[in-house]
N, C-alpha and C. Protein backbone atom coordinates (compact mmCIF):
# COMPACT_ATOMS: atom_id res chain seq x y z
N UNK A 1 124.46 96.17 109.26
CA UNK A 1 123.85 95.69 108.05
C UNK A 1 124.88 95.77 106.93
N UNK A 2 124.97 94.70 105.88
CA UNK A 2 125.84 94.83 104.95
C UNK A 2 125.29 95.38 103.66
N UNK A 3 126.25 95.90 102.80
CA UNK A 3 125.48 96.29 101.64
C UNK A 3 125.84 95.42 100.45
N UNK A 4 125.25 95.37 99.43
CA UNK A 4 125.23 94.61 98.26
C UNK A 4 125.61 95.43 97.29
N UNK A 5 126.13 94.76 96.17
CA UNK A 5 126.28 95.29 94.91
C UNK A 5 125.48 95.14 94.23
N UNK A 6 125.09 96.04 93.25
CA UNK A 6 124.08 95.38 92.17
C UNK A 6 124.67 95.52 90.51
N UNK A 7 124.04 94.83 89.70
CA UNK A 7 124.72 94.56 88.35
C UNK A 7 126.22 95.74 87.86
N UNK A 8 125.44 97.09 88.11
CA UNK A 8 126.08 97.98 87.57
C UNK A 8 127.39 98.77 88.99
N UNK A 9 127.58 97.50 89.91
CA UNK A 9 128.52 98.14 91.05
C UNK A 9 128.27 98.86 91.32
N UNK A 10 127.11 99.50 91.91
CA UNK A 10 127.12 100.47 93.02
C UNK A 10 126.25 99.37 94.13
N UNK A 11 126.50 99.93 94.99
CA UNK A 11 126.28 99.85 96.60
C UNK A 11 124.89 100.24 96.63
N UNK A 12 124.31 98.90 97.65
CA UNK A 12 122.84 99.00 97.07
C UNK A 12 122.43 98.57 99.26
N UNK A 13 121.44 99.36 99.40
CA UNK A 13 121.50 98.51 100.82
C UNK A 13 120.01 97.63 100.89
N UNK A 14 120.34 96.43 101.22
CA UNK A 14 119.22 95.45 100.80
C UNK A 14 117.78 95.73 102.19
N UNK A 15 116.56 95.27 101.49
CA UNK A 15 115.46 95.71 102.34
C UNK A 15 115.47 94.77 103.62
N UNK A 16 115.10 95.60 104.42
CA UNK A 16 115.30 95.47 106.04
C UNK A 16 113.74 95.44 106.53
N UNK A 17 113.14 95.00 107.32
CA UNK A 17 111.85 94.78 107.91
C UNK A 17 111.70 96.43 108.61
N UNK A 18 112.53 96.58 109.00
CA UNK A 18 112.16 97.92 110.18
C UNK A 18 112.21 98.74 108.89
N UNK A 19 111.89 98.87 107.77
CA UNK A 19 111.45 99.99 106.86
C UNK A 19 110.00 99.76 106.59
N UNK A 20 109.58 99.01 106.38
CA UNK A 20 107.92 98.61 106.66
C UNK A 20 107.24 99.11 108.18
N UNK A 21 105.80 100.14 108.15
CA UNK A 21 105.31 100.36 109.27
C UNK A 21 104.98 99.22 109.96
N UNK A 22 104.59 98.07 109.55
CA UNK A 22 104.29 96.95 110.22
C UNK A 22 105.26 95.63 110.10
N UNK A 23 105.62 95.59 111.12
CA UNK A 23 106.73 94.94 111.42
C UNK A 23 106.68 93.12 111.66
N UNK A 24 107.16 92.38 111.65
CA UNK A 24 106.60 90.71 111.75
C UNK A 24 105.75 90.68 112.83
N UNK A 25 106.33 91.31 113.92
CA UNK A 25 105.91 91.02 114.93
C UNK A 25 104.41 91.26 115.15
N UNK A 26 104.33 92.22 114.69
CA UNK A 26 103.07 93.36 114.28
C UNK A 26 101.75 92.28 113.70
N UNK A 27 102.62 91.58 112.39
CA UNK A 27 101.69 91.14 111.87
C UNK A 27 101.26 89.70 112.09
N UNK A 28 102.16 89.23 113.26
CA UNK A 28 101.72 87.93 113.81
C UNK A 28 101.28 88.29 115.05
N UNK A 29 100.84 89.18 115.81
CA UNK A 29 100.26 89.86 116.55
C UNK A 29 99.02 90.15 116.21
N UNK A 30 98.74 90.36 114.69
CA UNK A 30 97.38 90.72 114.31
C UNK A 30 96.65 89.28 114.10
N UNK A 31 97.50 88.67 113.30
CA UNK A 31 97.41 86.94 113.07
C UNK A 31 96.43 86.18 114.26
N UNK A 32 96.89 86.25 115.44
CA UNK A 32 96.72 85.68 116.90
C UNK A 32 95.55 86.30 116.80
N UNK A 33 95.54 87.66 117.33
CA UNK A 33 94.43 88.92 117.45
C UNK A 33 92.98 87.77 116.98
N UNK A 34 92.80 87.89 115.54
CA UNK A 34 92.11 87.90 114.45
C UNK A 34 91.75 86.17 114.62
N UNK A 35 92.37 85.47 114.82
CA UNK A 35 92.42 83.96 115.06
C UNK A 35 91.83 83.55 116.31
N UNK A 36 91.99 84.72 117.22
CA UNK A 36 91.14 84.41 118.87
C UNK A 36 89.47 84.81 118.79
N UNK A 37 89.47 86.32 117.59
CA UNK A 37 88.50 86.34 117.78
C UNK A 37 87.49 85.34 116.43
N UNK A 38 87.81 84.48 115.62
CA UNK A 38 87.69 83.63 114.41
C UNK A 38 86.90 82.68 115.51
N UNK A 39 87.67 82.31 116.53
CA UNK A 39 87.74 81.02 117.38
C UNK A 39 86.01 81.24 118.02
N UNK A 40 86.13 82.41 118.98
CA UNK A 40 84.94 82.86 119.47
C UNK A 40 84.10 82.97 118.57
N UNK A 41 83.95 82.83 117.47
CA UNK A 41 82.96 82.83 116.19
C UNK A 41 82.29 81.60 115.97
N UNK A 42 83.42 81.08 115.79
CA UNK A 42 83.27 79.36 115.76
C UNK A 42 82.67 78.91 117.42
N UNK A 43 83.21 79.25 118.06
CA UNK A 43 82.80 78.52 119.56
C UNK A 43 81.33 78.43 119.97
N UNK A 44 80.50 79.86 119.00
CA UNK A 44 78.89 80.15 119.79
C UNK A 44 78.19 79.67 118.16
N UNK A 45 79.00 79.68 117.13
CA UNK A 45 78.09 79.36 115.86
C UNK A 45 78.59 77.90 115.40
N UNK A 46 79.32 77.11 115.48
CA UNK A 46 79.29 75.60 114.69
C UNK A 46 78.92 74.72 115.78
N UNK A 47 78.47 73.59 114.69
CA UNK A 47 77.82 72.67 115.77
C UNK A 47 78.46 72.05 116.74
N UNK A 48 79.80 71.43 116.07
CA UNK A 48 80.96 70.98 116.65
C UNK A 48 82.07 71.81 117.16
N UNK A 49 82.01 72.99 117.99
CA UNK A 49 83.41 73.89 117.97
C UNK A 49 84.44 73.41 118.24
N UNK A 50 84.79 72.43 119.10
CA UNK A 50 86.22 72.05 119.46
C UNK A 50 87.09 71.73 118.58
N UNK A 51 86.32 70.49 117.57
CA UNK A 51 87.18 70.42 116.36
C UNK A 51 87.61 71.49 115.17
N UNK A 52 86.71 72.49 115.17
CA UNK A 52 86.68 73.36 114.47
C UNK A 52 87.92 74.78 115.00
N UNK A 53 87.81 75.04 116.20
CA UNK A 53 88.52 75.88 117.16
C UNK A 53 90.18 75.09 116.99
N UNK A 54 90.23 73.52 117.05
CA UNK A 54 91.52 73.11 117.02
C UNK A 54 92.12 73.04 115.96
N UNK A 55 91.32 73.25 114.73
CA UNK A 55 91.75 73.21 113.19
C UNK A 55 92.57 74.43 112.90
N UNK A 56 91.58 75.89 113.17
CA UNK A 56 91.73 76.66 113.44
C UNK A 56 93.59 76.85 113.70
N UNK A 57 93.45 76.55 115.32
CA UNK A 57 94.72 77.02 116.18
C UNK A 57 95.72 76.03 115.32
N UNK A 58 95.52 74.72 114.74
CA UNK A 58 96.61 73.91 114.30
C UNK A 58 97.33 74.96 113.03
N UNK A 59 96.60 75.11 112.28
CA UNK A 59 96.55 76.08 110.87
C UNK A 59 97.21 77.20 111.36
N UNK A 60 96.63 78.13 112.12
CA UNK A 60 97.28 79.15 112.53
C UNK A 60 98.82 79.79 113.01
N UNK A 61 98.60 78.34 114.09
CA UNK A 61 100.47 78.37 114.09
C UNK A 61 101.06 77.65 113.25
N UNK A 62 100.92 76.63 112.53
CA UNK A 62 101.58 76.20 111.41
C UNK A 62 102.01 77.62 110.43
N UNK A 63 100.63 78.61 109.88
CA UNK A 63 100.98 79.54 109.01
C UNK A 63 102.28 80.57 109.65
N UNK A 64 101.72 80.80 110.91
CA UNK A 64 102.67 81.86 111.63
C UNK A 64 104.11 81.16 111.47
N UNK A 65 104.68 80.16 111.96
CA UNK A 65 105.90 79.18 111.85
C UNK A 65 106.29 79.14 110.46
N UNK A 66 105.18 78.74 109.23
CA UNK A 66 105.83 79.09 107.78
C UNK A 66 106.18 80.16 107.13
N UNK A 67 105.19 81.57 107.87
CA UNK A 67 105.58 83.06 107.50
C UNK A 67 107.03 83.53 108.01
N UNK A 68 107.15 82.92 109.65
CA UNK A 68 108.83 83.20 109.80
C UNK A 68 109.63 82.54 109.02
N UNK A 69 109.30 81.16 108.70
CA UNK A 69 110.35 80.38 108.10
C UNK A 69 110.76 81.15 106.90
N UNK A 70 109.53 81.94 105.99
CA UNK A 70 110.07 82.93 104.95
C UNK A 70 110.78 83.58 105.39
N UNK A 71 110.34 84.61 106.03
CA UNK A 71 111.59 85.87 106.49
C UNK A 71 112.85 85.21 106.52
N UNK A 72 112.79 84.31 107.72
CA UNK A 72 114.46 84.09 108.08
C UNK A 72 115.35 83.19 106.15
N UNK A 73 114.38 82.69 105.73
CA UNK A 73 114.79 82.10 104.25
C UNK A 73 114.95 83.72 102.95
N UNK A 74 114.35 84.81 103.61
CA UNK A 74 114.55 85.70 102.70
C UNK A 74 115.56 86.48 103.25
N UNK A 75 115.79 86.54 104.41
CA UNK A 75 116.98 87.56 105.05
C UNK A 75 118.32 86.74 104.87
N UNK A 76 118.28 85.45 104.98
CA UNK A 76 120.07 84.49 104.36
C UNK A 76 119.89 84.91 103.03
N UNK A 77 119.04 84.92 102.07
CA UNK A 77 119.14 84.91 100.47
C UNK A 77 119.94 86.05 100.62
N UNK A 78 119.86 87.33 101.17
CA UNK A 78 120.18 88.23 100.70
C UNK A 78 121.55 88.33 100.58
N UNK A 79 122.39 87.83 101.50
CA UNK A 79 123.74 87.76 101.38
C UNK A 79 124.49 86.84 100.46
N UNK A 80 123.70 86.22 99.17
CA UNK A 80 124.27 85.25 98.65
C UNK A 80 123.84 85.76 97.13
N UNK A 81 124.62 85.53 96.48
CA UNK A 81 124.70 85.37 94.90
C UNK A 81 123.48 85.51 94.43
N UNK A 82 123.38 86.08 93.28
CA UNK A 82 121.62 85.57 92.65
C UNK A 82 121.58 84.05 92.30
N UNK A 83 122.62 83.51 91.98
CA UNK A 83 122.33 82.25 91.46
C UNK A 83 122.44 81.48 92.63
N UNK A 84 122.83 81.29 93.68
CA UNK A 84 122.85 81.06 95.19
C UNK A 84 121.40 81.04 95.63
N UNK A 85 121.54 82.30 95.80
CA UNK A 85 120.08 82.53 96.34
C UNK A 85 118.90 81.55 95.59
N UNK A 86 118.97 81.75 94.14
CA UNK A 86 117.61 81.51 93.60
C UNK A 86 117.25 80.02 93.88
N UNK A 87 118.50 79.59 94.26
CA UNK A 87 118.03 77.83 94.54
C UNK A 87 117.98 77.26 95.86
N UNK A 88 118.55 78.45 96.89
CA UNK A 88 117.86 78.52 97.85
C UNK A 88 116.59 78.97 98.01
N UNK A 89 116.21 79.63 97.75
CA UNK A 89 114.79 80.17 98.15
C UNK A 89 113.96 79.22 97.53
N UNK A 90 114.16 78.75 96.02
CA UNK A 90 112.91 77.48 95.41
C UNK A 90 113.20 76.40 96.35
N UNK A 91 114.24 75.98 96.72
CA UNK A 91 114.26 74.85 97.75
C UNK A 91 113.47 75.12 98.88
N UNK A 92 113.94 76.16 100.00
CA UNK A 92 112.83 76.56 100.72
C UNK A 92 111.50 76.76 100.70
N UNK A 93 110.84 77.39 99.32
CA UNK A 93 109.55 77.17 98.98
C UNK A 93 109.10 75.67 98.75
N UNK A 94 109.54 75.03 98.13
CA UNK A 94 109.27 73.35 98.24
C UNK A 94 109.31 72.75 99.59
N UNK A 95 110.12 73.37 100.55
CA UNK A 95 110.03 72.59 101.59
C UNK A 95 108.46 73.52 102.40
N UNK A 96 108.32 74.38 102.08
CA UNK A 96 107.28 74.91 102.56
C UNK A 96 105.74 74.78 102.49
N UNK A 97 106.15 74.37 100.77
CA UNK A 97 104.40 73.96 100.34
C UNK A 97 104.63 72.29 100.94
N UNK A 98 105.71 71.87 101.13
CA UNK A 98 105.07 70.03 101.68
C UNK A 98 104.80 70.16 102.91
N UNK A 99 105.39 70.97 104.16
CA UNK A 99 105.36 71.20 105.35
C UNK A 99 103.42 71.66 105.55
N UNK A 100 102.69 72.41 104.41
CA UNK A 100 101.59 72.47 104.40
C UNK A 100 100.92 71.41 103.87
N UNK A 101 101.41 70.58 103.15
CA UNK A 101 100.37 69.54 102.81
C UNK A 101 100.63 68.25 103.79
N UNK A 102 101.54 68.52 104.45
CA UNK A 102 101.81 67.43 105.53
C UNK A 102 100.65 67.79 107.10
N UNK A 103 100.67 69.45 106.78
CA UNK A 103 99.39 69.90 107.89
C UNK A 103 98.14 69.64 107.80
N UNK A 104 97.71 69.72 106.11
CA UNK A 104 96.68 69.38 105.71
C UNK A 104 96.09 67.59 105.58
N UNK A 105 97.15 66.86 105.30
CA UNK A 105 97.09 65.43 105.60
C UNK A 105 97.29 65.44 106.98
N UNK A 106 97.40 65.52 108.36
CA UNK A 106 97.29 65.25 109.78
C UNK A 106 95.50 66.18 109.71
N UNK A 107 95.50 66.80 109.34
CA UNK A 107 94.09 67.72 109.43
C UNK A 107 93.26 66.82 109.08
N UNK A 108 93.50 66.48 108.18
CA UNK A 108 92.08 65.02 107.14
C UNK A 108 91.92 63.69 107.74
N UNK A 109 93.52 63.35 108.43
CA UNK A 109 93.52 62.10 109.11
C UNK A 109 92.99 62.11 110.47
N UNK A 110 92.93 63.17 111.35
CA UNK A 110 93.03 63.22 112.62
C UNK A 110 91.22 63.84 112.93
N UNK A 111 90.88 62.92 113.68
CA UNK A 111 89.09 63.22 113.79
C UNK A 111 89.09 64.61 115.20
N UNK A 112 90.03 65.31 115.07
CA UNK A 112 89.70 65.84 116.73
C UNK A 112 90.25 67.33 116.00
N UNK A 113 90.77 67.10 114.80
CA UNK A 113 91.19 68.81 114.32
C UNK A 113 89.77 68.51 112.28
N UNK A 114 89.19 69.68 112.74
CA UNK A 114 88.80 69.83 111.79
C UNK A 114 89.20 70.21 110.05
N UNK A 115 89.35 69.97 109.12
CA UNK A 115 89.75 70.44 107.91
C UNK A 115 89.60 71.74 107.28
N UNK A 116 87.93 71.74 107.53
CA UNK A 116 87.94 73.39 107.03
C UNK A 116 88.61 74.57 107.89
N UNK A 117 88.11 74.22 109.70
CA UNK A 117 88.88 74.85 110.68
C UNK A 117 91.06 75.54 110.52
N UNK A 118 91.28 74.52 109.53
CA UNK A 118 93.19 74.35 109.24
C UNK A 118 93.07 75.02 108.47
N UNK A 119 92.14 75.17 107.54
CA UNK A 119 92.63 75.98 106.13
C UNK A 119 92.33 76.76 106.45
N UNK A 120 91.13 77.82 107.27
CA UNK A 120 91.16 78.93 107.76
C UNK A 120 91.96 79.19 108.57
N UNK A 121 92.89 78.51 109.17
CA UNK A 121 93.97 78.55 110.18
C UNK A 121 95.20 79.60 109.14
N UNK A 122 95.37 78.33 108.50
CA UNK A 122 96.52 78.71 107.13
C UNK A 122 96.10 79.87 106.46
N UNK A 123 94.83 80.52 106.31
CA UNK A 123 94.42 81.63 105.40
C UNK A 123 94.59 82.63 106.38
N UNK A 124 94.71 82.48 107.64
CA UNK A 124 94.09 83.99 108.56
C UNK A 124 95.66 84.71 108.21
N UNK A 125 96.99 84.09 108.25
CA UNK A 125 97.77 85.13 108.23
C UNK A 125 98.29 86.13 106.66
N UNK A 126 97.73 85.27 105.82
CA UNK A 126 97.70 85.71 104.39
C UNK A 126 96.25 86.92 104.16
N UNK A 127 95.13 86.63 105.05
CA UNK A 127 94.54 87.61 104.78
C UNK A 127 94.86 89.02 105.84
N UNK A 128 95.45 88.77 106.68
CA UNK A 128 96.12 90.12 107.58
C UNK A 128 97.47 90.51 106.46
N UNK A 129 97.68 89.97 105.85
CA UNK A 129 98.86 90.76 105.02
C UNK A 129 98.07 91.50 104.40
N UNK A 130 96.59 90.67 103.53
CA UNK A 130 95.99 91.12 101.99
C UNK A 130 95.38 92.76 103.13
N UNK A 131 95.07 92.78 104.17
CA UNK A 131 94.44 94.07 105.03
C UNK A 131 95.33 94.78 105.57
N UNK A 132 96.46 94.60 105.45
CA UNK A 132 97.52 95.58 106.44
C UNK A 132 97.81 96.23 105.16
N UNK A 133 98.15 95.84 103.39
CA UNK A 133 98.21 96.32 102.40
C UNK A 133 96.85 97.12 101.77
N UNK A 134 95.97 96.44 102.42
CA UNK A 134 94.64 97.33 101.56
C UNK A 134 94.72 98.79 102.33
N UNK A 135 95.22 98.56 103.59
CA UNK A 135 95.02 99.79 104.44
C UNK A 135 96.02 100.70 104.03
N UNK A 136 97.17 100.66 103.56
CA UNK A 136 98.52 101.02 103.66
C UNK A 136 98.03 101.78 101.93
N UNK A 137 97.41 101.16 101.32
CA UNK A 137 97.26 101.97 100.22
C UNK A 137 95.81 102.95 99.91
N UNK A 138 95.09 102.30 101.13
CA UNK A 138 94.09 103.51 101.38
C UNK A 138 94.39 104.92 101.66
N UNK A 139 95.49 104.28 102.47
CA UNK A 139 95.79 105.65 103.47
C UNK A 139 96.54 106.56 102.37
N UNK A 140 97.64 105.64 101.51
CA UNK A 140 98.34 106.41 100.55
C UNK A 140 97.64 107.12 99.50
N UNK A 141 96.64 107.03 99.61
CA UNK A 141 95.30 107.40 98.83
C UNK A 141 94.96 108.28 99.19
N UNK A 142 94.78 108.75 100.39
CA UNK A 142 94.28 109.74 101.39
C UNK A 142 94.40 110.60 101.53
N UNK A 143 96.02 110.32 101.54
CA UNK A 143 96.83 111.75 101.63
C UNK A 143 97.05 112.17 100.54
């Protein structure tokens, strides 16, 4: 791992995933988890499940594929300039929010993946972050 400088020259070592208890893997593991059992929800309660179940799975891995695309877009920033970086990363975020509205237009156009099914697709891995943090500060609470 390399280290960085920061304003005032000292040696700074930039944040690493394996310092977090829950690790990507972890949390696209919970993602899946949480999305299989979403699916079985949908499968015995909507009228239509298939479309709903495929909205779902479309959304889901789309989110999982845009959550790595962050990491790997936040782990290059780190080795680059602030002013480097900062126009990398807004570029990458732009390419990220169209890559979702390009999911969401195939979702609206396509009669066999449902709409609401995608956006709960796209929400399931943002709400395993908002619960892996609610927990993480329960616990810090705790103790």
């Amino acid at each position: 791992m390399t280290q960085t400088t920061n304003e005032n020259n000292q040696h700074t070592k930039p944040f690493t995933p394996s310092q977090t208890p829950f690790t990507i893997g972890w949390i696209i593991r919970i993602t899946i988890l949480l999305a299989v059992l979403i699916a079985g929800v949908m499968f015995f309660t909507a009228k239509e499940p298939y479309p709903m179940i495929m909205g779902l799975a479309f959304g889901t891995i789309f989110s999982i594929l845009n959550f790595r695309l962050l990491h790997l877009t936040i782990a290059k920033s780190m080795d680059m300039t602030p002013n480097q970086a900062k126009s990398y990363v807004t570029s990458r975020y732009i390419i990220r929010y169209v890559l979702a509205a390009a999911v969401l237009y195939v979702a609206i156009t396509n009669e066999s993946i449902n709409v609401l099914g995608a956006v709960i697709g796209l929400l399931v891995i943002k709400g395993v972050i908002f619960g892996i943090n609610f927990y993480d500060a329960m616990k810090k609470g705790l103790n």
